[in-house]
Protein backbone atom coordinates (compact mmCIF):
# COMPACT_ATOMS: atom_id res chain seq x y z
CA UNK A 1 -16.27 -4.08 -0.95
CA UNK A 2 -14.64 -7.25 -2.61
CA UNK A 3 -12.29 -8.73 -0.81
CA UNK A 4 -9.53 -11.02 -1.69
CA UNK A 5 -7.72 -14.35 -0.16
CA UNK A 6 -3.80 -14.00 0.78
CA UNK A 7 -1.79 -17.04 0.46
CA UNK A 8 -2.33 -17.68 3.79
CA UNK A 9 -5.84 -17.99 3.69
CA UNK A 10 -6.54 -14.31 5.50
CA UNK A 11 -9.11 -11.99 3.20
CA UNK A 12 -8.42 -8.93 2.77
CA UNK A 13 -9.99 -5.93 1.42
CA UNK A 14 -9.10 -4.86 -1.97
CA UNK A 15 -9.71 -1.07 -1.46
CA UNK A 16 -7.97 0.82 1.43
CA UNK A 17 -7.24 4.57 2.89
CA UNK A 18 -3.90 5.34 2.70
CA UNK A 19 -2.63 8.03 5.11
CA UNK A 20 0.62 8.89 3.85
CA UNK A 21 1.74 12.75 4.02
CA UNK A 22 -1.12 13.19 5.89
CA UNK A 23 -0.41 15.33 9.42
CA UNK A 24 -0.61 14.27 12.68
CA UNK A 25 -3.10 17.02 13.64
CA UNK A 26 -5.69 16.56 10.90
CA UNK A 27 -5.08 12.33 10.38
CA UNK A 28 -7.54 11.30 12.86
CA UNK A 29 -10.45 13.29 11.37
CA UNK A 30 -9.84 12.16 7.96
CA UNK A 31 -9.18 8.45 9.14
CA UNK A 32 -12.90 8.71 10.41
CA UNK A 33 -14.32 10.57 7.69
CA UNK A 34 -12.94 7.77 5.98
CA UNK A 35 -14.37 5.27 7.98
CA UNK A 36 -17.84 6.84 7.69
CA UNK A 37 -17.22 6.52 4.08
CA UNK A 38 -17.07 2.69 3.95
CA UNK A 39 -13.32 2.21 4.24
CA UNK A 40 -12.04 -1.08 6.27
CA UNK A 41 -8.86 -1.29 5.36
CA UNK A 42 -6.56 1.64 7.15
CA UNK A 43 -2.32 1.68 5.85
CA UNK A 44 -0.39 3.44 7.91
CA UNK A 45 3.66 3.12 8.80
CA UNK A 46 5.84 4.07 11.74
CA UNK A 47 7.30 6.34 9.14
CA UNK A 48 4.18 8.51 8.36
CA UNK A 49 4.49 9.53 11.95
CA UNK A 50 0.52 9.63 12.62
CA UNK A 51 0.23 6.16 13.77
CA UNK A 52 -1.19 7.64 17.43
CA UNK A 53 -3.88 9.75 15.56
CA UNK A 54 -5.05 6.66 12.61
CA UNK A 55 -5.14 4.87 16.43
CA UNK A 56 -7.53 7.52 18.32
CA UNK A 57 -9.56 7.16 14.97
CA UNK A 58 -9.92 3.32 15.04
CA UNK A 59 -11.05 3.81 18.84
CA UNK A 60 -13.65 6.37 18.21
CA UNK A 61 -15.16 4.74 14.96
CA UNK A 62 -17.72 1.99 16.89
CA UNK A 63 -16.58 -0.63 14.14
CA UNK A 64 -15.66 -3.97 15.64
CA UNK A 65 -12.45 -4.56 15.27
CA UNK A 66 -13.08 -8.06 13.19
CA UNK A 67 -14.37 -5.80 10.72
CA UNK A 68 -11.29 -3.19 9.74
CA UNK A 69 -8.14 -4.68 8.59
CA UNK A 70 -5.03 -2.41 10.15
CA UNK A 71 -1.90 -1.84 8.11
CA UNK A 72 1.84 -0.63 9.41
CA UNK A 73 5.46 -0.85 8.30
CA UNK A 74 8.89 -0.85 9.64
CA UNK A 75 11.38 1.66 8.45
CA UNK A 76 14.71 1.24 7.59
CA UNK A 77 16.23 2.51 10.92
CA UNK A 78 14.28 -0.36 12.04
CA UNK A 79 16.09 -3.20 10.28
CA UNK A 80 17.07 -6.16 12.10
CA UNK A 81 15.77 -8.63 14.91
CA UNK A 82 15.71 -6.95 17.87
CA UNK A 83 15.04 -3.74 16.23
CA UNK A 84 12.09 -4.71 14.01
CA UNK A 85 10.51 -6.54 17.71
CA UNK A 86 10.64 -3.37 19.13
CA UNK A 87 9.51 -1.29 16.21
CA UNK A 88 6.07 -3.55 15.99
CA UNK A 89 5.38 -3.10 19.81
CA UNK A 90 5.89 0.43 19.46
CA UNK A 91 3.44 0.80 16.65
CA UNK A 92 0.88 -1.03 18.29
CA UNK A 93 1.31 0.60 21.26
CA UNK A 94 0.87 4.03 19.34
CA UNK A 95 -2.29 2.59 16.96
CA UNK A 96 -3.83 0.98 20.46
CA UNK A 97 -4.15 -2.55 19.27
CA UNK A 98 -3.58 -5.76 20.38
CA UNK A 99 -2.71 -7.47 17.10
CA UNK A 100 -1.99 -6.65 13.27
CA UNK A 101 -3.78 -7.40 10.22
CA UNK A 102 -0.56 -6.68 8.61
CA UNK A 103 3.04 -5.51 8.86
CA UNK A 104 5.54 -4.72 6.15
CA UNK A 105 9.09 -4.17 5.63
CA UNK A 106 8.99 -0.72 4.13
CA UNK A 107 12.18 -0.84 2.28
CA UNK A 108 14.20 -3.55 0.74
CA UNK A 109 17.39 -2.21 2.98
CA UNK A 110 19.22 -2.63 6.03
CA UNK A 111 18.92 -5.89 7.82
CA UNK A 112 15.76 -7.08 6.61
CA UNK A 113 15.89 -10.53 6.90
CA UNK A 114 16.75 -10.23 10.54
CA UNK A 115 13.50 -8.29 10.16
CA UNK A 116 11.72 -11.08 7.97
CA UNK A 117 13.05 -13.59 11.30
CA UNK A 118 11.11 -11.08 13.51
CA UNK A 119 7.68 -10.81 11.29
CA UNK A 120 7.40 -14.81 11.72
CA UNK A 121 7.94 -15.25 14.85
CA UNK A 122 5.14 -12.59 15.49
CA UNK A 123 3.41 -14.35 12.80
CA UNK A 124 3.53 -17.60 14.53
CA UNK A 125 2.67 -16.19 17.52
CA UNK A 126 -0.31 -14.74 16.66
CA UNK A 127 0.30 -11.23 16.93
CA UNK A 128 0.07 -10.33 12.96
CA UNK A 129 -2.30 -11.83 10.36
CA UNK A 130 -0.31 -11.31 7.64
CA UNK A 131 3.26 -10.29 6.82
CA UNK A 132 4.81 -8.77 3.74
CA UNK A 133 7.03 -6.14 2.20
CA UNK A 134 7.10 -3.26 0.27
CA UNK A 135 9.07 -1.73 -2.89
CA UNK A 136 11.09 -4.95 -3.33
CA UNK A 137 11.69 -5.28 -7.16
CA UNK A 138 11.69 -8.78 -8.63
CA UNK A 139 15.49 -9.78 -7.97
CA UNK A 140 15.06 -8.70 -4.38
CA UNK A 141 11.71 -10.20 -4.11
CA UNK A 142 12.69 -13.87 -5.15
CA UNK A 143 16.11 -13.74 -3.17
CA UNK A 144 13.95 -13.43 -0.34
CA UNK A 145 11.43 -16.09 -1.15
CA UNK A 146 13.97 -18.37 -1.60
CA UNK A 147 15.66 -17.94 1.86
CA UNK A 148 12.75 -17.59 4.14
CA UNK A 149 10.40 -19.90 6.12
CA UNK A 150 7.24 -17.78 5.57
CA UNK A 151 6.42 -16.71 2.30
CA UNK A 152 5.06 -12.50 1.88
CA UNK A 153 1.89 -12.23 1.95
CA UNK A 154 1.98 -8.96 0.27
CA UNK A 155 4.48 -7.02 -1.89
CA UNK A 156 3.28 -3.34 -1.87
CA UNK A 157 4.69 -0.97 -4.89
CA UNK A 158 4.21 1.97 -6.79
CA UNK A 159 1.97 0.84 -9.78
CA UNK A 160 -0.27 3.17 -11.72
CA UNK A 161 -0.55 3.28 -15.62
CA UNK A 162 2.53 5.30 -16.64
CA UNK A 163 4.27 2.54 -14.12
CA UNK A 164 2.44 -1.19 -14.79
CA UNK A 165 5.10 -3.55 -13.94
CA UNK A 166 4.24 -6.51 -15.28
CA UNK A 167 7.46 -8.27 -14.79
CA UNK A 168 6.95 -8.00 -11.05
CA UNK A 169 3.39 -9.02 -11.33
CA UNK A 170 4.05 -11.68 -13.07
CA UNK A 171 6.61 -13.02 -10.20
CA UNK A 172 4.37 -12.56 -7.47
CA UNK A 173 1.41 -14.44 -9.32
CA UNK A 174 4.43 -17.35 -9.86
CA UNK A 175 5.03 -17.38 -5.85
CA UNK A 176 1.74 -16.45 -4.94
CA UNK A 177 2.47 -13.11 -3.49
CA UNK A 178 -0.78 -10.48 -3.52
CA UNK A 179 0.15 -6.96 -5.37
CA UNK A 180 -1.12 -3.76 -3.68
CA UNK A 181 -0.75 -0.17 -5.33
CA UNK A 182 0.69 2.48 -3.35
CA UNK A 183 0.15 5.82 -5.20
CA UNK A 184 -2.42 4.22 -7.70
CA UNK A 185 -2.50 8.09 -8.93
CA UNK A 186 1.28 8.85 -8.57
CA UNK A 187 0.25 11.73 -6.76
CA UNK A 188 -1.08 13.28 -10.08
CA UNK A 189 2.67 13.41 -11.18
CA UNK A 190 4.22 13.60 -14.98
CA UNK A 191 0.78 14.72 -16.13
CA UNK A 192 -1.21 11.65 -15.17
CA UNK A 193 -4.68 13.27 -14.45
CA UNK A 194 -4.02 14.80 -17.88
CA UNK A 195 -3.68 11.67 -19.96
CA UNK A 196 -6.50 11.76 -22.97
CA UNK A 197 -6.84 8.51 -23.15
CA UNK A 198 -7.70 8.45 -19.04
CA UNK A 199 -10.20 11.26 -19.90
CA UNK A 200 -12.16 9.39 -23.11
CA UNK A 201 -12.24 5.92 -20.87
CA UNK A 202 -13.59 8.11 -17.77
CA UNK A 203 -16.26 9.57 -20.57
CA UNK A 204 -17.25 6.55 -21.46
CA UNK A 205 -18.28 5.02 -18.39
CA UNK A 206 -19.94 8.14 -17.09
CA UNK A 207 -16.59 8.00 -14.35
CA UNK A 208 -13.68 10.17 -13.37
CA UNK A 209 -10.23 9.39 -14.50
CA UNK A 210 -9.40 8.34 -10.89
CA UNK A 211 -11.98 5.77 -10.49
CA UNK A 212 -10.87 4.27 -14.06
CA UNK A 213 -7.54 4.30 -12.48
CA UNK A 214 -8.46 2.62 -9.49
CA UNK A 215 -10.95 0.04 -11.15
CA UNK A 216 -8.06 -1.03 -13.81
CA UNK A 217 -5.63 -2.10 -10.65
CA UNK A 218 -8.20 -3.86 -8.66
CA UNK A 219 -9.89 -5.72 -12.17
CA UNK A 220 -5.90 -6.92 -12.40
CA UNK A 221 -6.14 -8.26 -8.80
CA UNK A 222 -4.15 -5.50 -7.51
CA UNK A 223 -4.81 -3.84 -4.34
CA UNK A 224 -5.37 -0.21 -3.75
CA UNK A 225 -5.08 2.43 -1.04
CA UNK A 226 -5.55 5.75 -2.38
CA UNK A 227 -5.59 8.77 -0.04
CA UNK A 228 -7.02 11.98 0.18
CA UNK A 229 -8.25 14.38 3.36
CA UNK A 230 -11.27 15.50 0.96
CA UNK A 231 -15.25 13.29 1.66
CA UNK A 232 -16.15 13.92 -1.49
CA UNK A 233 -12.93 12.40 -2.88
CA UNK A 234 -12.80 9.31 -0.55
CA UNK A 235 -16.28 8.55 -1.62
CA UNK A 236 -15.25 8.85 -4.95
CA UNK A 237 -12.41 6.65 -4.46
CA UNK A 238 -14.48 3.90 -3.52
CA UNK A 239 -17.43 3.72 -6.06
CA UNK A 240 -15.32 1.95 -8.63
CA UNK A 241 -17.10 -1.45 -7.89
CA UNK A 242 -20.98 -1.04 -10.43
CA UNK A 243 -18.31 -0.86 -13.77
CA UNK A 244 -16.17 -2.40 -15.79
CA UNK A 245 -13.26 -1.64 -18.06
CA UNK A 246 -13.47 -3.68 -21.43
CA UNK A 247 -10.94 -5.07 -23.88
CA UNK A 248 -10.17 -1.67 -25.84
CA UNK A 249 -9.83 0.05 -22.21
CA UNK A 250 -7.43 -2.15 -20.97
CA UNK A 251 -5.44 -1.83 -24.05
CA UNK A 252 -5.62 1.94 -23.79
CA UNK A 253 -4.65 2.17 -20.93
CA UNK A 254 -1.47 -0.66 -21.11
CA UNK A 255 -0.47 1.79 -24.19
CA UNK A 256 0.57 4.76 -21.23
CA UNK A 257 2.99 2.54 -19.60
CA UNK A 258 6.31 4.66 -20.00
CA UNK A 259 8.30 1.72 -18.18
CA UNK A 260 9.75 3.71 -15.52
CA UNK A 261 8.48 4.77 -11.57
CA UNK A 262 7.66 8.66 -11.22
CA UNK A 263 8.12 8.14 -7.61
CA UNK A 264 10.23 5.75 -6.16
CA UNK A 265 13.44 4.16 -7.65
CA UNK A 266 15.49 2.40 -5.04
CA UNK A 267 18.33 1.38 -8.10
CA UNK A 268 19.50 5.06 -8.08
CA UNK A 269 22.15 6.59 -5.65
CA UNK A 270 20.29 9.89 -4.83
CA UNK A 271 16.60 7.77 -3.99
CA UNK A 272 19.01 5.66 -1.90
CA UNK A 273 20.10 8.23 -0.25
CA UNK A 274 16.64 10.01 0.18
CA UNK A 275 15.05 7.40 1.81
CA UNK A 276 17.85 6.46 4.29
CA UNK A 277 17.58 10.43 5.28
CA UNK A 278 13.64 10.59 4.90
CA UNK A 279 12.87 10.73 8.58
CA UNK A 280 15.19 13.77 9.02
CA UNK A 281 14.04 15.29 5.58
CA UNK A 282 10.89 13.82 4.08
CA UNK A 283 11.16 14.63 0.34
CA UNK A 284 8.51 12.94 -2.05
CA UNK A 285 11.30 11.93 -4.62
CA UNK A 286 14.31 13.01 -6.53
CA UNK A 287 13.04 11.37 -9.81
């Protein structure tokens, strides 16, 4: 597994297990099935609701804890200072831990720079390795850089071929910022798996269209945590490292981008609204 160096000097993985939608009653199997699989890098958030079972599956694993690199968020309904404070020692408590590879503002809303004043202070203290945030889009991204003490680590956002983003990319290279990919596949949404040019690229290289997928983020420098519940899959997932896209692949695949996310917009009213009411109703998207 390669890894790569945040700006802060921590290394991280650049392949993870994501365990979003995943139940509480079957996450702890497939976060060790995972684990058996060669995974280090677990993402979870306070959101998901499974924290307590990726937990029991960290405790059960018999992998040092210097060796896996532990991922959770705050949620919107946990903007703020005191809120955010109380949110982290909640999740830790529920994942077991003492400390945090890494802890993200989930959602560019609410109080989050009351938030952002919480993450250094644990930061400083010792108590996270790395802070960051997720789905904050370029204008949101900067405004923050250029207020804070601490720089984001990470920016996590939907990226996949039919969404490429280069704009925002090419801001967080500027500042220094690591990408990561959530839904590298876009949950197989708007016909990705589908895409002929995926399919003559995966013949090619003797892949499937998922690793190509996965190999194009992380030969940009972009983090990935793909998830699924299936072995087979997860080991799938991960042997994207003995190949390499060329020239004419890369061009292929830039060709897909359609500009526009297939999952999460947070510019439009009714994704607003969906993600302020997700823990009451969690619906994938309204796009």
């Amino acid at each position: 597994m390669k890894t790569v160096k945040l700006n802060n000097g921590v290394d991280m993985p650049m392949e993870g297990f994501g365990v979003f939608q995943i139940p509480e009653e079957s996450c702890e199997q497939a976060v060790r099935t995972a684990l058996r699989s060669g995974y280090r890098l677990i993402d979870t958030a306070s959101s998901y609701q499974n924290e307590k079972a990726v937990g029991k599956a960290l405790h059960a694993c018999g992998i040092p804890r210097e060796e896996l690199f532990i991922t959770t968020k705050a949620y919107i309904q946990q903007m703020g200072y005191e809120k955010t404070k109380a949110a982290f020692a909640e999740s830790l408590n529920n994942l077991g831990l003492d400390y945090l590879d890494l802890y993200l503002i989930h959602m560019p809303f609410g109080d989050y720079y009351g938030s952002w004043r919480a993450l250094e202070e644990l930061y400083r203290d010792g108590k996270i390795r790395a802070i960051g945030v997720c789905n904050f889009l370029p204008d949101r991204l900067l405004d923050l850089c250029c207020n804070v003490s601490i720089l984001p680590q990470i920016n996590q956002i939907e990226r996949h071929p039919h969404y490429q983003r280069e704009e925002d990319l090419h801001l967080m290279r500027e500042l220094g910022i690591q990408p990561q990919a959530w839904a590298p596949f876009a949950e197989g949404l708007k016909g990705m798996f589908a895409e002929p040019a995926l399919k003559t690229i995966a013949e090619k290289h003797k892949k499937t269209p998922a690793q190509v997928i996965l190999r194009w983020n992380v030969q940009q420098g972009v983090i990935v945590i793909p998830k699924s519940v299936h072995k087979d899959r997860m080991e799938e997932n991960l042997d994207i490292w003995n190949f390499s896209l060329d020239n004419e692949d890369m061009n292929q695949i830039a060709a897909l981008d359609k500009g526009v996310p297939s999952m999460l917009d947070t510019r439009k009213i009714s994704e607003s609204r969906r993600v302020y009411d997700y823990l009451n109703n969690p619906v994938l998207t309204s796009l």
